[in-house]
Protein backbone atom coordinates (compact mmCIF):
# COMPACT_ATOMS: atom_id res chain seq x y z
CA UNK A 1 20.72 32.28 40.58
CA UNK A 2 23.56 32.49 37.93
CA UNK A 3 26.16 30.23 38.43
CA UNK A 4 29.38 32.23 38.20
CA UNK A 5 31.20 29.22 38.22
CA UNK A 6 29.38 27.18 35.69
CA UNK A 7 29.13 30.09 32.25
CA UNK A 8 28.65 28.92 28.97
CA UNK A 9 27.31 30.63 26.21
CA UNK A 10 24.79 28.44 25.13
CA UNK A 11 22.97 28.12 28.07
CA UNK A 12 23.84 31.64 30.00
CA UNK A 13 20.20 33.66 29.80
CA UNK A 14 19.77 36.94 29.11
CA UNK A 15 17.54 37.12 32.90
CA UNK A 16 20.79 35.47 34.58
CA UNK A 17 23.11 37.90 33.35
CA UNK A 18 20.96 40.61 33.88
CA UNK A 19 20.97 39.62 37.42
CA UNK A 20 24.54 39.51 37.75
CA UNK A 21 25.25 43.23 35.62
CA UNK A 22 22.10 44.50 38.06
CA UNK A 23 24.72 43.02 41.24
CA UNK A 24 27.43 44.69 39.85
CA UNK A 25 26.06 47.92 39.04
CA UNK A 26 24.50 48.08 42.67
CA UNK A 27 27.38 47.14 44.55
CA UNK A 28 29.80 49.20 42.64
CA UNK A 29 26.96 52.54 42.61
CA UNK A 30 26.69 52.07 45.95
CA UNK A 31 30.93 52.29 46.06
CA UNK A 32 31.22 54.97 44.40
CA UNK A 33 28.77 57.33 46.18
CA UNK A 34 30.31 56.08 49.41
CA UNK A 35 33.32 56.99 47.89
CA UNK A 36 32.31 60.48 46.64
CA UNK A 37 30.85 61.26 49.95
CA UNK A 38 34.10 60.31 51.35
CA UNK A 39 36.08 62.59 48.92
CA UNK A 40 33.58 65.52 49.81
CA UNK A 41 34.63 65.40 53.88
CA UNK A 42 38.25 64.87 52.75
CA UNK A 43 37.45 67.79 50.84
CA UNK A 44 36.73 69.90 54.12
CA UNK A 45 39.54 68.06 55.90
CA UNK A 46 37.85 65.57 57.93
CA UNK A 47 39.64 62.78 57.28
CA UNK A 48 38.28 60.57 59.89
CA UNK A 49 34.69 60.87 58.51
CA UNK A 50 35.96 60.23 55.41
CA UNK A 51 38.31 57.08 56.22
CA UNK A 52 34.83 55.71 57.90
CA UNK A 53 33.31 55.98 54.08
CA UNK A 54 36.15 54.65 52.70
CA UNK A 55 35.94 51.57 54.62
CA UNK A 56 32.31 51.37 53.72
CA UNK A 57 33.03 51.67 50.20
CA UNK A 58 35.44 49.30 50.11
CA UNK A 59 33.03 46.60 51.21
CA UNK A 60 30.57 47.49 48.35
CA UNK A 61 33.64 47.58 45.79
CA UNK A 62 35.34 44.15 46.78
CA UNK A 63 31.65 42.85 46.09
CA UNK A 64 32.06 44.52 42.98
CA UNK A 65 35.23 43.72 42.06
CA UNK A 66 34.72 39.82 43.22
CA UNK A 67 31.34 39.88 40.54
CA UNK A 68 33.71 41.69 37.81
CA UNK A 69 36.60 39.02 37.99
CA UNK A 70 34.59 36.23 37.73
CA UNK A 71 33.15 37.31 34.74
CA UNK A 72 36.81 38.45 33.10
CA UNK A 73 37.75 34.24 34.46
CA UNK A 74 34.60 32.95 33.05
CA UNK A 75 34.82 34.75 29.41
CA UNK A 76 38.16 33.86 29.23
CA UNK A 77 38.70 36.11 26.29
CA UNK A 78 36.33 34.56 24.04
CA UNK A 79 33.83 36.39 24.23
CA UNK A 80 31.18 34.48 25.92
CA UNK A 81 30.07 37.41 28.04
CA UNK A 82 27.91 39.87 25.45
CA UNK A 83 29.51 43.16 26.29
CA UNK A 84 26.07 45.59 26.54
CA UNK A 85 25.27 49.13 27.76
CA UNK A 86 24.59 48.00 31.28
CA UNK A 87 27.45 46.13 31.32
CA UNK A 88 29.29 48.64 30.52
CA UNK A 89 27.94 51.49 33.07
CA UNK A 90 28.45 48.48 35.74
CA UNK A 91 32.04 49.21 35.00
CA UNK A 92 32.03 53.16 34.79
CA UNK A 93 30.92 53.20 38.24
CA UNK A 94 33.72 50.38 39.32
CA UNK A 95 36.32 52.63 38.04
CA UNK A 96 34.84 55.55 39.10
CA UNK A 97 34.74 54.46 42.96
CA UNK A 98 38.20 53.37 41.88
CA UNK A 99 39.19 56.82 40.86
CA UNK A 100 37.88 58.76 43.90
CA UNK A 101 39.48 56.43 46.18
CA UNK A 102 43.00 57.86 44.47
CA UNK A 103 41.73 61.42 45.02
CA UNK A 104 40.99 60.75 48.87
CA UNK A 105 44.47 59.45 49.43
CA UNK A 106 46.22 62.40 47.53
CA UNK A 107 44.26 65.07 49.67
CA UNK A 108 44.67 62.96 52.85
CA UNK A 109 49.00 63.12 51.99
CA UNK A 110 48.14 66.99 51.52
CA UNK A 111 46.43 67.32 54.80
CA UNK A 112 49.29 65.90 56.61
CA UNK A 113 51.86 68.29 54.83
């Protein structure tokens, strides 16, 4: 298992790190289809089906988000984390589930209007 705690660049293997982008990207996909589900039944005004998402969601996104700040601690800003592809989709869908979580809020505040 990779040892979040423990990162240095030397010894970090491209399996380990694979294994933690491969966490990310699951628990932040999984986020933001929760969360676009959610922002479909807001969508039709059923808010309650989609608050019941939302919680879901957030789950799989504070996962996400816990796996995606201890990579920010661990590279410091010195670039000890290799920034790849993967790495980078892991965090399109982070902000993504972000994003529709926004959207849900606005059309719950124009439901109650």
């Amino acid at each position: 298992m990779f040892d979040m705690d423990n990162i240095e660049a030397e010894t970090t293997t491209c399996d380990d790190m694979e294994e933690v982008v491969m966490g990310l990207i699951i628990n932040s996909g999984q986020a933001r289809s929760l969360a676009y589900s959610a922002l479909k039944k807001a969508k039709e005004g059923d808010m309650a089906a989609a608050r019941q998402l939302m919680t879901q969601s957030r789950e799989a996104l504070n996962a996400a988000h816990l796996v995606q700040t201890q990579l920010i601690e661990s590279d410091q800003g010195e670039g000890k984390i290799p920034v790849t592809l993967v790495l980078v989709h892991a965090q399109d869908h982070l902000m993504t589930s972000m994003l529709a979580r926004e959207l849900i809020d606005v059309h719950e505040k124009l439901l109650a209007k």
